[in-house]
C-alpha atoms as a PDB file:
ATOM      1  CA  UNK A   1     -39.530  98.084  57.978  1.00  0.00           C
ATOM      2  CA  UNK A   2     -41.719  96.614  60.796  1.00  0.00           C
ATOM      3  CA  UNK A   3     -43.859  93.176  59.833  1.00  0.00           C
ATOM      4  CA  UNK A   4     -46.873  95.232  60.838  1.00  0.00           C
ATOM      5  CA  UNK A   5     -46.880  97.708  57.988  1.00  0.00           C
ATOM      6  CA  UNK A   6     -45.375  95.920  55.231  1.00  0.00           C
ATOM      7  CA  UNK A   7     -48.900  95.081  54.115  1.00  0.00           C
ATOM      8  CA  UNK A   8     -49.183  98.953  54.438  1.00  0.00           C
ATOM      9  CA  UNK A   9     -46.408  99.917  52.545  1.00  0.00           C
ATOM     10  CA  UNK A  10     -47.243  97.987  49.654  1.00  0.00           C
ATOM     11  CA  UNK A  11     -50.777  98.840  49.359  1.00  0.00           C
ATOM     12  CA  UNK A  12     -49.252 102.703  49.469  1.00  0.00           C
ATOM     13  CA  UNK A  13     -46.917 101.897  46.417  1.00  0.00           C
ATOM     14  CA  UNK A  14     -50.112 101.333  43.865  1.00  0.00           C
ATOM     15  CA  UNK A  15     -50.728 104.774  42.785  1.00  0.00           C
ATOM     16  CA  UNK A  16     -53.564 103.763  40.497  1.00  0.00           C
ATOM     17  CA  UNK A  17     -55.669 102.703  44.009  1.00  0.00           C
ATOM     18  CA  UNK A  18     -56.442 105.895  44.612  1.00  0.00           C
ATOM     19  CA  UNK A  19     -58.121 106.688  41.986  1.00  0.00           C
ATOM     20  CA  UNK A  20     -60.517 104.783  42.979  1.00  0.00           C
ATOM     21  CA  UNK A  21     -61.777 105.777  46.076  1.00  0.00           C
ATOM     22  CA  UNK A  22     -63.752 108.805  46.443  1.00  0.00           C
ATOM     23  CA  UNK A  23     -63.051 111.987  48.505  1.00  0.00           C
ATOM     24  CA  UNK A  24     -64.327 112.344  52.097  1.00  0.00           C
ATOM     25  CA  UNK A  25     -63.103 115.334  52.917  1.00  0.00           C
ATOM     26  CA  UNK A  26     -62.096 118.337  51.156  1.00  0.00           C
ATOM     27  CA  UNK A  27     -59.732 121.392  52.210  1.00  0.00           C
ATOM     28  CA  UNK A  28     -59.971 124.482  49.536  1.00  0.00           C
ATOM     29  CA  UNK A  29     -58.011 127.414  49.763  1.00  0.00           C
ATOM     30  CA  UNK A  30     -58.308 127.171  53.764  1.00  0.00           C
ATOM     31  CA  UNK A  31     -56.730 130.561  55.661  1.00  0.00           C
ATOM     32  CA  UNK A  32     -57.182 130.782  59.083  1.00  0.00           C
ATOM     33  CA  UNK A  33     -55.847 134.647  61.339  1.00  0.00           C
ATOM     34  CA  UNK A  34     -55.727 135.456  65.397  1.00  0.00           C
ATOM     35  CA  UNK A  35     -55.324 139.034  64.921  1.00  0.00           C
ATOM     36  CA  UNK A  36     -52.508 140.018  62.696  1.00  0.00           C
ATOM     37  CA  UNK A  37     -51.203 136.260  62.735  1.00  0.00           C
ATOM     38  CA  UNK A  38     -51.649 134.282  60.214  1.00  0.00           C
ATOM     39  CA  UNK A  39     -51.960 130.323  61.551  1.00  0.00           C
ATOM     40  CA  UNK A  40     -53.172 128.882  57.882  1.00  0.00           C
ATOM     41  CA  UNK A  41     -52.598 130.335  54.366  1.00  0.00           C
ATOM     42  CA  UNK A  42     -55.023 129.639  51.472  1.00  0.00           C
ATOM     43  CA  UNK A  43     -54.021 125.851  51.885  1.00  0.00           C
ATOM     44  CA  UNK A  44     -55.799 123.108  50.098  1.00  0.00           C
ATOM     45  CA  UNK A  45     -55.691 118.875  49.785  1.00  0.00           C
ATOM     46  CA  UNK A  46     -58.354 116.369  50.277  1.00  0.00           C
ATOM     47  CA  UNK A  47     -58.623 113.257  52.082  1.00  0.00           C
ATOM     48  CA  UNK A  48     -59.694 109.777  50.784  1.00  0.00           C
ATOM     49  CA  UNK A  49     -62.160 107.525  52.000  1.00  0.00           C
ATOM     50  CA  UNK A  50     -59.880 104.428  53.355  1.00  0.00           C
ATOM     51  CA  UNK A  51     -56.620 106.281  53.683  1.00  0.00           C
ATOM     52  CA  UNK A  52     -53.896 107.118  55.852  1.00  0.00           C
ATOM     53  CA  UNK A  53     -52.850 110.688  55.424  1.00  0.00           C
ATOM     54  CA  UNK A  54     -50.013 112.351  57.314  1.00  0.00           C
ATOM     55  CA  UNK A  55     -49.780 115.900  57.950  1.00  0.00           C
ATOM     56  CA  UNK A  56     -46.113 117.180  58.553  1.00  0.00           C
ATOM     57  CA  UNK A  57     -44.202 119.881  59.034  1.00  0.00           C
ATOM     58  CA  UNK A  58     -42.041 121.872  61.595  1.00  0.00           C
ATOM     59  CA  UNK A  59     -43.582 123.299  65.139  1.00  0.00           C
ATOM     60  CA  UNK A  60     -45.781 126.122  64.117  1.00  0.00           C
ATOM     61  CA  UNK A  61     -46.656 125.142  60.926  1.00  0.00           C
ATOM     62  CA  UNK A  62     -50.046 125.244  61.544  1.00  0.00           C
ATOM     63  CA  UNK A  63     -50.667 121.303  61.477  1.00  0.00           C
ATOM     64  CA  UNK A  64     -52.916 121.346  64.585  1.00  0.00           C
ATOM     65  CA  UNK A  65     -54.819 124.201  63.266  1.00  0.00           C
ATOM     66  CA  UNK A  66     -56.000 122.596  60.206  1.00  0.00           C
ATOM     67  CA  UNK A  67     -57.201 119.474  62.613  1.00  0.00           C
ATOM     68  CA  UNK A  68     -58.697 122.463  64.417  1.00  0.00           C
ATOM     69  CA  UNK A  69     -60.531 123.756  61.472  1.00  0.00           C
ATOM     70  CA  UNK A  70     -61.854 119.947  60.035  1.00  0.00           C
ATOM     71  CA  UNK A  71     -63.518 119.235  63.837  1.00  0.00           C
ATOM     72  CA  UNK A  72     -64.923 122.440  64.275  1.00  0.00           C
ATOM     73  CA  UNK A  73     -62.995 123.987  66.829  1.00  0.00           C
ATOM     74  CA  UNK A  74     -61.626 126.800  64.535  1.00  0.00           C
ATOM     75  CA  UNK A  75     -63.632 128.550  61.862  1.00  0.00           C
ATOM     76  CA  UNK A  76     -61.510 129.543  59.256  1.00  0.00           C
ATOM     77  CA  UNK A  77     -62.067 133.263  57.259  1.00  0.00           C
ATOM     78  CA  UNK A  78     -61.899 132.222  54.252  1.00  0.00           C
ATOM     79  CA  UNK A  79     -62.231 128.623  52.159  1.00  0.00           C
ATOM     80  CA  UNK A  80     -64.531 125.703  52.048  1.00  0.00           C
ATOM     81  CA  UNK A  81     -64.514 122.138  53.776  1.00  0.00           C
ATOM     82  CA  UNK A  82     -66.402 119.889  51.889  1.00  0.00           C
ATOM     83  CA  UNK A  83     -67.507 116.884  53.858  1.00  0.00           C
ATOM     84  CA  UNK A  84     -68.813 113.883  52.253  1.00  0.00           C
ATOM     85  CA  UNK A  85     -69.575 115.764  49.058  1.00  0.00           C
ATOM     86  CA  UNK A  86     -71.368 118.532  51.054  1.00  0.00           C
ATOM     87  CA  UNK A  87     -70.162 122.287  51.308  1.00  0.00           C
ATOM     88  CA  UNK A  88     -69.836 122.281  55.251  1.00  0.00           C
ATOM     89  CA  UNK A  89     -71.131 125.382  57.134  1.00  0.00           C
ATOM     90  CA  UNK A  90     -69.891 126.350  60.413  1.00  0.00           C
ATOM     91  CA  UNK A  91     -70.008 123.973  63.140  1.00  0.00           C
ATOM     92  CA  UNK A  92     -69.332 122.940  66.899  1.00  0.00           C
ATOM     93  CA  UNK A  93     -67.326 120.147  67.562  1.00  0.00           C
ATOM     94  CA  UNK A  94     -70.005 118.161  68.488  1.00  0.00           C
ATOM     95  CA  UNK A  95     -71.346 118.658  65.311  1.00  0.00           C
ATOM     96  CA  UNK A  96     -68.490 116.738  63.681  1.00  0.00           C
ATOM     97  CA  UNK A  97     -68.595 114.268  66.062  1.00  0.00           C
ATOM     98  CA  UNK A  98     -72.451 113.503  65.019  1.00  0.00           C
ATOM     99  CA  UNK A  99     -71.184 113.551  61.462  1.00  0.00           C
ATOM    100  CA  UNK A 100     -68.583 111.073  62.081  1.00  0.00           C
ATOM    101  CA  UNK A 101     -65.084 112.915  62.501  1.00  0.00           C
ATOM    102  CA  UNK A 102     -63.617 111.946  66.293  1.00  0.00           C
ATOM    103  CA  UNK A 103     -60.031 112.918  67.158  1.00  0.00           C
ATOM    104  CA  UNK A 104     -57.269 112.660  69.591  1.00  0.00           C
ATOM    105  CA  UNK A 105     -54.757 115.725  71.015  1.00  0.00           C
ATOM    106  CA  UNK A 106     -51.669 116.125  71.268  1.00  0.00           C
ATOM    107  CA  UNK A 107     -51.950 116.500  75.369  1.00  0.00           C
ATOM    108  CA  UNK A 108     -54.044 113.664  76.625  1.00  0.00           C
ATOM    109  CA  UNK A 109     -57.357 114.889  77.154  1.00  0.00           C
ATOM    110  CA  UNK A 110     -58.767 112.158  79.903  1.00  0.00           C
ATOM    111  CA  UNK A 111     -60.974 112.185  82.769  1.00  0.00           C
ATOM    112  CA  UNK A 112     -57.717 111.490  85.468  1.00  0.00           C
ATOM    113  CA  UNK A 113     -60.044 110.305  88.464  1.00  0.00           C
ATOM    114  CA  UNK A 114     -62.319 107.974  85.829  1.00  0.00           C
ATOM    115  CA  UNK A 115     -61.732 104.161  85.212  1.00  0.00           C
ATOM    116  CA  UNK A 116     -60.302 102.946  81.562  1.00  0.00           C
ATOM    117  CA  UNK A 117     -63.721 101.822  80.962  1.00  0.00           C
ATOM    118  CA  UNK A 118     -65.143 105.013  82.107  1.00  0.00           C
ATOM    119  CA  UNK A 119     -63.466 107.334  80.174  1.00  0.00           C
ATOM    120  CA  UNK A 120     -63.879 105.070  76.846  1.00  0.00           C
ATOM    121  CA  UNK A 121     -68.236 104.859  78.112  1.00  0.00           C
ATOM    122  CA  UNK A 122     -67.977 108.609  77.875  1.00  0.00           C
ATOM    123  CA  UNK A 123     -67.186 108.872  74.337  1.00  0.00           C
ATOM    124  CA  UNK A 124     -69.741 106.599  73.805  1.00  0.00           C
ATOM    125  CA  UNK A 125     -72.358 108.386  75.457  1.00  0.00           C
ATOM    126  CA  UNK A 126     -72.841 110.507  71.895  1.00  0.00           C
ATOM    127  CA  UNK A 127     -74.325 107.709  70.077  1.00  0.00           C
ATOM    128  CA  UNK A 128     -76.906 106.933  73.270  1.00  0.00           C
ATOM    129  CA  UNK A 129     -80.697 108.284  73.008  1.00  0.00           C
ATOM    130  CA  UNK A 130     -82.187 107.692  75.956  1.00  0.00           C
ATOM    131  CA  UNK A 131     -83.703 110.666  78.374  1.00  0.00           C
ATOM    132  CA  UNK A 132     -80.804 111.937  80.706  1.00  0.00           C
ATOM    133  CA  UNK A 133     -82.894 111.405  83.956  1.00  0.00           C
ATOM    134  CA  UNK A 134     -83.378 107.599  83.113  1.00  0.00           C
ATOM    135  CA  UNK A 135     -79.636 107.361  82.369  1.00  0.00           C
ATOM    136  CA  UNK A 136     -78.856 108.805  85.800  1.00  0.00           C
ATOM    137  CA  UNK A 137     -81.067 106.035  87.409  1.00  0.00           C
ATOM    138  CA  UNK A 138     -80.017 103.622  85.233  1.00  0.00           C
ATOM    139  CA  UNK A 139     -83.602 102.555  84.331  1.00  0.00           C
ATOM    140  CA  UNK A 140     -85.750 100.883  81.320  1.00  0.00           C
ATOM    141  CA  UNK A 141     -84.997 101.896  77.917  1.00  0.00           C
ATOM    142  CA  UNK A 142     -81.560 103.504  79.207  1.00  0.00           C
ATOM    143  CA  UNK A 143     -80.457 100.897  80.933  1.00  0.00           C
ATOM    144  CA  UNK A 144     -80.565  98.141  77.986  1.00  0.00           C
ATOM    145  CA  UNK A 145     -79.066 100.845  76.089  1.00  0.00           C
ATOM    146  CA  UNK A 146     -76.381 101.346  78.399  1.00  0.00           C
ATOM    147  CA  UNK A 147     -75.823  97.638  78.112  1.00  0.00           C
ATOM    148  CA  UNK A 148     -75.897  97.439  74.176  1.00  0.00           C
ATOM    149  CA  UNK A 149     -73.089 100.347  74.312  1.00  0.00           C
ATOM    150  CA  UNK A 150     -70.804  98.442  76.956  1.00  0.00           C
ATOM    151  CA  UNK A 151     -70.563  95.524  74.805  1.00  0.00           C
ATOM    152  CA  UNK A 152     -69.231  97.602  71.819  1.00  0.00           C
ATOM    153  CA  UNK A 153     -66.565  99.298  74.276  1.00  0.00           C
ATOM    154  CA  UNK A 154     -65.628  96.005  75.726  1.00  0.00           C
ATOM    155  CA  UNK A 155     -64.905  95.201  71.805  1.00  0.00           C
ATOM    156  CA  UNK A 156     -62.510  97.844  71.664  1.00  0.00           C
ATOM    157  CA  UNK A 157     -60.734  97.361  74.953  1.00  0.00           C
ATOM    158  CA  UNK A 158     -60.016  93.885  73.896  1.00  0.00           C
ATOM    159  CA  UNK A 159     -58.925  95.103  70.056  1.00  0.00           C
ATOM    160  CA  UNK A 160     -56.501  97.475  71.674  1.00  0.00           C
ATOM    161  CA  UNK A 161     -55.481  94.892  74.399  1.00  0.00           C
ATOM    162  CA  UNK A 162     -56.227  96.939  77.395  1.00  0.00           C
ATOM    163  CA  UNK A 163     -57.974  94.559  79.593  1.00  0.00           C
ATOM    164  CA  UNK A 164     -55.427  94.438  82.399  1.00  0.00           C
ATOM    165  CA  UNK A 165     -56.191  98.282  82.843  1.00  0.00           C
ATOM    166  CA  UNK A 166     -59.986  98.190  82.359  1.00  0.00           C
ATOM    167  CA  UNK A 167     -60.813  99.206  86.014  1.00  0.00           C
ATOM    168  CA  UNK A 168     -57.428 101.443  86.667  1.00  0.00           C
ATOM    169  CA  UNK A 169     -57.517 105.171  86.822  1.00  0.00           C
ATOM    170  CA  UNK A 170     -56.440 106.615  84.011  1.00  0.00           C
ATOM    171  CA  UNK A 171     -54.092 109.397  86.223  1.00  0.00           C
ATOM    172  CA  UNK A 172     -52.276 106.161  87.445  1.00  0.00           C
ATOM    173  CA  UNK A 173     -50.849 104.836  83.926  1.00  0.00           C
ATOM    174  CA  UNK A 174     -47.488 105.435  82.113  1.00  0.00           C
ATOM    175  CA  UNK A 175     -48.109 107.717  79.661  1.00  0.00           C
ATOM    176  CA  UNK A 176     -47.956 105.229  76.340  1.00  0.00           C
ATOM    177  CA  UNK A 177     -51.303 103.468  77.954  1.00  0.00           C
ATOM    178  CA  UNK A 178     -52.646 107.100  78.006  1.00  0.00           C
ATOM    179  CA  UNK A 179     -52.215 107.246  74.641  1.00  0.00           C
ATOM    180  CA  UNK A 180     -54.002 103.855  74.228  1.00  0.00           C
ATOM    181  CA  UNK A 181     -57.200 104.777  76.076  1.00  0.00           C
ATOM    182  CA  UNK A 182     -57.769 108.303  74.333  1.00  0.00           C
ATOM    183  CA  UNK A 183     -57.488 106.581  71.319  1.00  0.00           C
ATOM    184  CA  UNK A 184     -60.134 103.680  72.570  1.00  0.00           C
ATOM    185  CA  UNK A 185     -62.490 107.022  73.357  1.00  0.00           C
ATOM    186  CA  UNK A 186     -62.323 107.923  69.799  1.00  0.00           C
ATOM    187  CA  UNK A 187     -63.038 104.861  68.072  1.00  0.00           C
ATOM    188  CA  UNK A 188     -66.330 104.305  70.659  1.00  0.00           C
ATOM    189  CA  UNK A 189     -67.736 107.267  68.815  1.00  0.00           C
ATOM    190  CA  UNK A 190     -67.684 104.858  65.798  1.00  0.00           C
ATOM    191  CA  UNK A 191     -65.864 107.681  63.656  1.00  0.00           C
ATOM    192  CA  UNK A 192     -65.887 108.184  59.732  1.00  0.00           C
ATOM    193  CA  UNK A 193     -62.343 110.288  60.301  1.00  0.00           C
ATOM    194  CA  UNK A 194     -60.494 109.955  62.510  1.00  0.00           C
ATOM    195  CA  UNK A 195     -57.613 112.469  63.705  1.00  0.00           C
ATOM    196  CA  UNK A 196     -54.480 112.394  65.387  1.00  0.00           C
ATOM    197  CA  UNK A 197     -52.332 114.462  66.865  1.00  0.00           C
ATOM    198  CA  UNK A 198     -49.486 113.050  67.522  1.00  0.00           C
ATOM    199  CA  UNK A 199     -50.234 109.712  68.760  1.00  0.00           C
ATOM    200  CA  UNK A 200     -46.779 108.534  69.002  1.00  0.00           C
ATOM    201  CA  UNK A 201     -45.586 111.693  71.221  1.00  0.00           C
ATOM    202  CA  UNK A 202     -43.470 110.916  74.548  1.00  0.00           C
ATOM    203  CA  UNK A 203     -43.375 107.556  73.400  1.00  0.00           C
ATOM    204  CA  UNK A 204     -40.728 105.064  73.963  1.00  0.00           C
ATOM    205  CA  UNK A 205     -39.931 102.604  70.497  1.00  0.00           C
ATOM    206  CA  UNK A 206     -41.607  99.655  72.172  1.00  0.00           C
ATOM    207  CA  UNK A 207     -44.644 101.767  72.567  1.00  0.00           C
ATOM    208  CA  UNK A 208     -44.552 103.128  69.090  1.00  0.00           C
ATOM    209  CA  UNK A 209     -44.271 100.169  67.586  1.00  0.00           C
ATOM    210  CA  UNK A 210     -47.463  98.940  69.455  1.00  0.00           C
ATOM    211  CA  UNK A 211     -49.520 102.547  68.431  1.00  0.00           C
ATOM    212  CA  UNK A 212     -48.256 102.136  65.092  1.00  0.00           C
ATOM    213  CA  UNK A 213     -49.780  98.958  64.865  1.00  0.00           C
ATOM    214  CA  UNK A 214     -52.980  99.676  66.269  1.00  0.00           C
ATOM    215  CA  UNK A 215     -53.558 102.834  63.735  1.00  0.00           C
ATOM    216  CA  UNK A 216     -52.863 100.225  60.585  1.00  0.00           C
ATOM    217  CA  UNK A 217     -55.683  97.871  62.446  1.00  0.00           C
ATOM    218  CA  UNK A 218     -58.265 100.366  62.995  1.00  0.00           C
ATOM    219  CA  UNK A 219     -57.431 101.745  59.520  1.00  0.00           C
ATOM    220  CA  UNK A 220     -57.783  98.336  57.594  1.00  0.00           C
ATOM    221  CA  UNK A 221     -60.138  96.114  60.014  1.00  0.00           C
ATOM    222  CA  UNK A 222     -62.446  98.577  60.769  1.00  0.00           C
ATOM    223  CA  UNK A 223     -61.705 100.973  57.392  1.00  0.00           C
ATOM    224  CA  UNK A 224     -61.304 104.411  59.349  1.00  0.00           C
ATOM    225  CA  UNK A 225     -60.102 106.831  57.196  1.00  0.00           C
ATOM    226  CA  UNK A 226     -57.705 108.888  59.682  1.00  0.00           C
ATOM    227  CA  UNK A 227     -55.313 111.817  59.325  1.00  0.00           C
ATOM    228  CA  UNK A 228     -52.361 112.091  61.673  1.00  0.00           C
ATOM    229  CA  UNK A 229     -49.819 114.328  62.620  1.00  0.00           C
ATOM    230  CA  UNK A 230     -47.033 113.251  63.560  1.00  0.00           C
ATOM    231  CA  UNK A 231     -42.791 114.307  63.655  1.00  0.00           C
ATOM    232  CA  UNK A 232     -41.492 110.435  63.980  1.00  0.00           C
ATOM    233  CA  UNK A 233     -40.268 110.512  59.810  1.00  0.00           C
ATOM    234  CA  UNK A 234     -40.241 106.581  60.097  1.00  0.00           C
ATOM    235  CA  UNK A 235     -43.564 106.441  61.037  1.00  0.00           C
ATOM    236  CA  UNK A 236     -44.823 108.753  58.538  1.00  0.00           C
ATOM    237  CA  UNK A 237     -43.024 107.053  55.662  1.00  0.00           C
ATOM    238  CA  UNK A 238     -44.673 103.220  57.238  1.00  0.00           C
ATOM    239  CA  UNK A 239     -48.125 103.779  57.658  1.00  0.00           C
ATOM    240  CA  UNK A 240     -48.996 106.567  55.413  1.00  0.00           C
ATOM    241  CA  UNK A 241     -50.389 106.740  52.061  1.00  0.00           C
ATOM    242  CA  UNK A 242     -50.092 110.393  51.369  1.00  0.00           C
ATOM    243  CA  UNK A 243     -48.500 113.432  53.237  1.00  0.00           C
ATOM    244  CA  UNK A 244     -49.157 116.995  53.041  1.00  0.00           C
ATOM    245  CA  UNK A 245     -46.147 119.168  54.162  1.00  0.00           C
ATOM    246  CA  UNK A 246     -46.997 122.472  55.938  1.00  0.00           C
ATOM    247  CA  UNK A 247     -44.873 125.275  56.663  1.00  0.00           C
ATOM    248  CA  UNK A 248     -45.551 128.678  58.176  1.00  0.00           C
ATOM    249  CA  UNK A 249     -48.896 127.863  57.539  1.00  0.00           C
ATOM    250  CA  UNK A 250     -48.245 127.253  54.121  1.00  0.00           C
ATOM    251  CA  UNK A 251     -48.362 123.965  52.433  1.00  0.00           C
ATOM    252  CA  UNK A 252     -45.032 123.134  50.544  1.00  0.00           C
ATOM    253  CA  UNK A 253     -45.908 119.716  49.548  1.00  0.00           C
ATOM    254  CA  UNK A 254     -48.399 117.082  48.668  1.00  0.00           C
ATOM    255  CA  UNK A 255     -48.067 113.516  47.713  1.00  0.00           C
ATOM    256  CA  UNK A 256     -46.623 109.951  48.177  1.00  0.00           C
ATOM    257  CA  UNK A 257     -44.196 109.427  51.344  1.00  0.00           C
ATOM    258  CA  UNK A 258     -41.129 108.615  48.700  1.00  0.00           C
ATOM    259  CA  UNK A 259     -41.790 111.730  46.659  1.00  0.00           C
ATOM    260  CA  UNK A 260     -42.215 114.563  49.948  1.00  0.00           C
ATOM    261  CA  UNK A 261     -38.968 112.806  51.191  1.00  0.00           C
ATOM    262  CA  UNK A 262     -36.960 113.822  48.539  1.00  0.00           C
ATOM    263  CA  UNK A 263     -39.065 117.146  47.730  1.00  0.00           C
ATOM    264  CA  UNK A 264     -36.021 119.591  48.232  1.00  0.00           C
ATOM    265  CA  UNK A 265     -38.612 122.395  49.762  1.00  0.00           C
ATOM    266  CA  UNK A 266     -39.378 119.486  52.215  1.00  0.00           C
ATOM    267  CA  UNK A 267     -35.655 118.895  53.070  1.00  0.00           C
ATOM    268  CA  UNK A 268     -35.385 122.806  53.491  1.00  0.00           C
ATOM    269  CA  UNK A 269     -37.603 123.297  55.923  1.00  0.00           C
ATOM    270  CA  UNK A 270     -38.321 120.095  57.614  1.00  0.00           C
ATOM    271  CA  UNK A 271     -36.196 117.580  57.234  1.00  0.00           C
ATOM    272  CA  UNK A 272     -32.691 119.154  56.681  1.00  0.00           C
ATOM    273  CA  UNK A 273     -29.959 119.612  59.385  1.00  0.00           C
ATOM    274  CA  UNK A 274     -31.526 122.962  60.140  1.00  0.00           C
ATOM    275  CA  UNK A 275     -34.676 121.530  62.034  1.00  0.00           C
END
């Protein structure tokens, strides 16, 4: 096991802690249909304030369409999300993001042509106030804002030790650095939750070991509560607390790493020699 999530590992093997944190977020008999196709079946599991949870499964479980549903991108037909103790209603992703859920996708989503910094300033730019005209001329009350906000990105660039690539177009770094700066954009927006979809993705080990790092800090230093998917079964078992196990859109499993790794319905369909 990597130095980096040792402390990880053995906060994850006290059961007893989470009984004492309280739920954020709440999935209840969740199902989710295009059509005749069913993407999410009457699935349920909750998220803890402080945690790590992993959702796993096989391609085409449905594991991006639950992260769907949570941000607001999907609206499910039937169930309840319960946010911070509150029934949620319908609502845009925006909405989430001004309730404090922020995500990454499984494709980077940057501006290409935009500067690190720029592209990190623009998920920032949903916590700023000021009139849109004076933030186009840069100008009085926007323009001390403006300023307030750049000091909390420059925060993160140093946390996630991008500083060499501040000024460099995005569409001009390796792929893992990619990675890096979409999750920078997140974290400006300051989020309660945070999810991602498969961070570690097209990765090489060097550069998971770095991502894998940086999820544990932004989990414990700055105590985001984020979800993940993810199909790298070491890096589930490291930094997780919990895992939920969907397949076909159905979950199969809940619980600690140790106990969905030996959950023979989990070695059926996910992690036997058949997948």
């Amino acid at each position: 096991m990597n130095a980096f999530v040792a402390d990880k590992a053995l906060s994850s093997a006290n059961p007893s802690a989470d009984e004492d944190r309280e739920v954020l977020l709440n999935v209840e008999n969740v199902s989710l249909s295009f059509g005749g196709v069913k993407a999410i079946t009457d699935i349920s599991f909750d998220i803890l304030k402080g945690e790590i949870r992993a959702i796993i499964g096989p391609n085409g479980a449905g594991k991006t369409s639950m992260l769907n549903v949570i941000n607001g991108f999907y609206h499910p037909q039937e169930g309840t999300i319960t946010w911070q103790g509150k029934v949620r209603n319908k609502i845009k992703p925006h909405e989430a993001v001004s309730q404090g859920i922020a995500r990454t996708f499984q494709n980077v989503a940057l501006f290409k042509g935009m500067s690190t910094l720029d592209n990190i300033m623009a998920g920032r730019s949903t916590r700023m106030k000021a009139n849109i005209f004076f933030q186009m001329i840069w100008y009085g009350a926007a323009m001390r804002e403006e300023i307030e906000h750049r000091k909390r990105v420059e925060d993160i660039i140093d946390f996630l030790e991008i500083q060499a690539i501040r000024r460099t177009p995005v569409g001009k770094l390796p792929y893992g650095l990619q990675k890096r700066v979409e999750l920078a954009r997140a974290l400006a927006m300051e989020p309660e939750l945070l999810l991602l979809d498969e961070p570690m993705a097209g990765m090489n080990l060097e550069e998971k070991e770095d991502m894998s790092r940086f999820i544990v800090d932004v989990n414990q230093e700055f105590g985001t509560t984020i979800a993940l998917i993810e199909h790298d079964m070491g890096v589930v078992m490291d930094l997780s607390d919990r895992v939920v196990v969907l397949d076909y859109g159905k979950k199969i499993a809940d619980g600690r790493p140790e106990e969905v790794q030996a959950n023979q319905n989990v070695i059926d369909a996910y992690l036997g020699v058949a997948h």
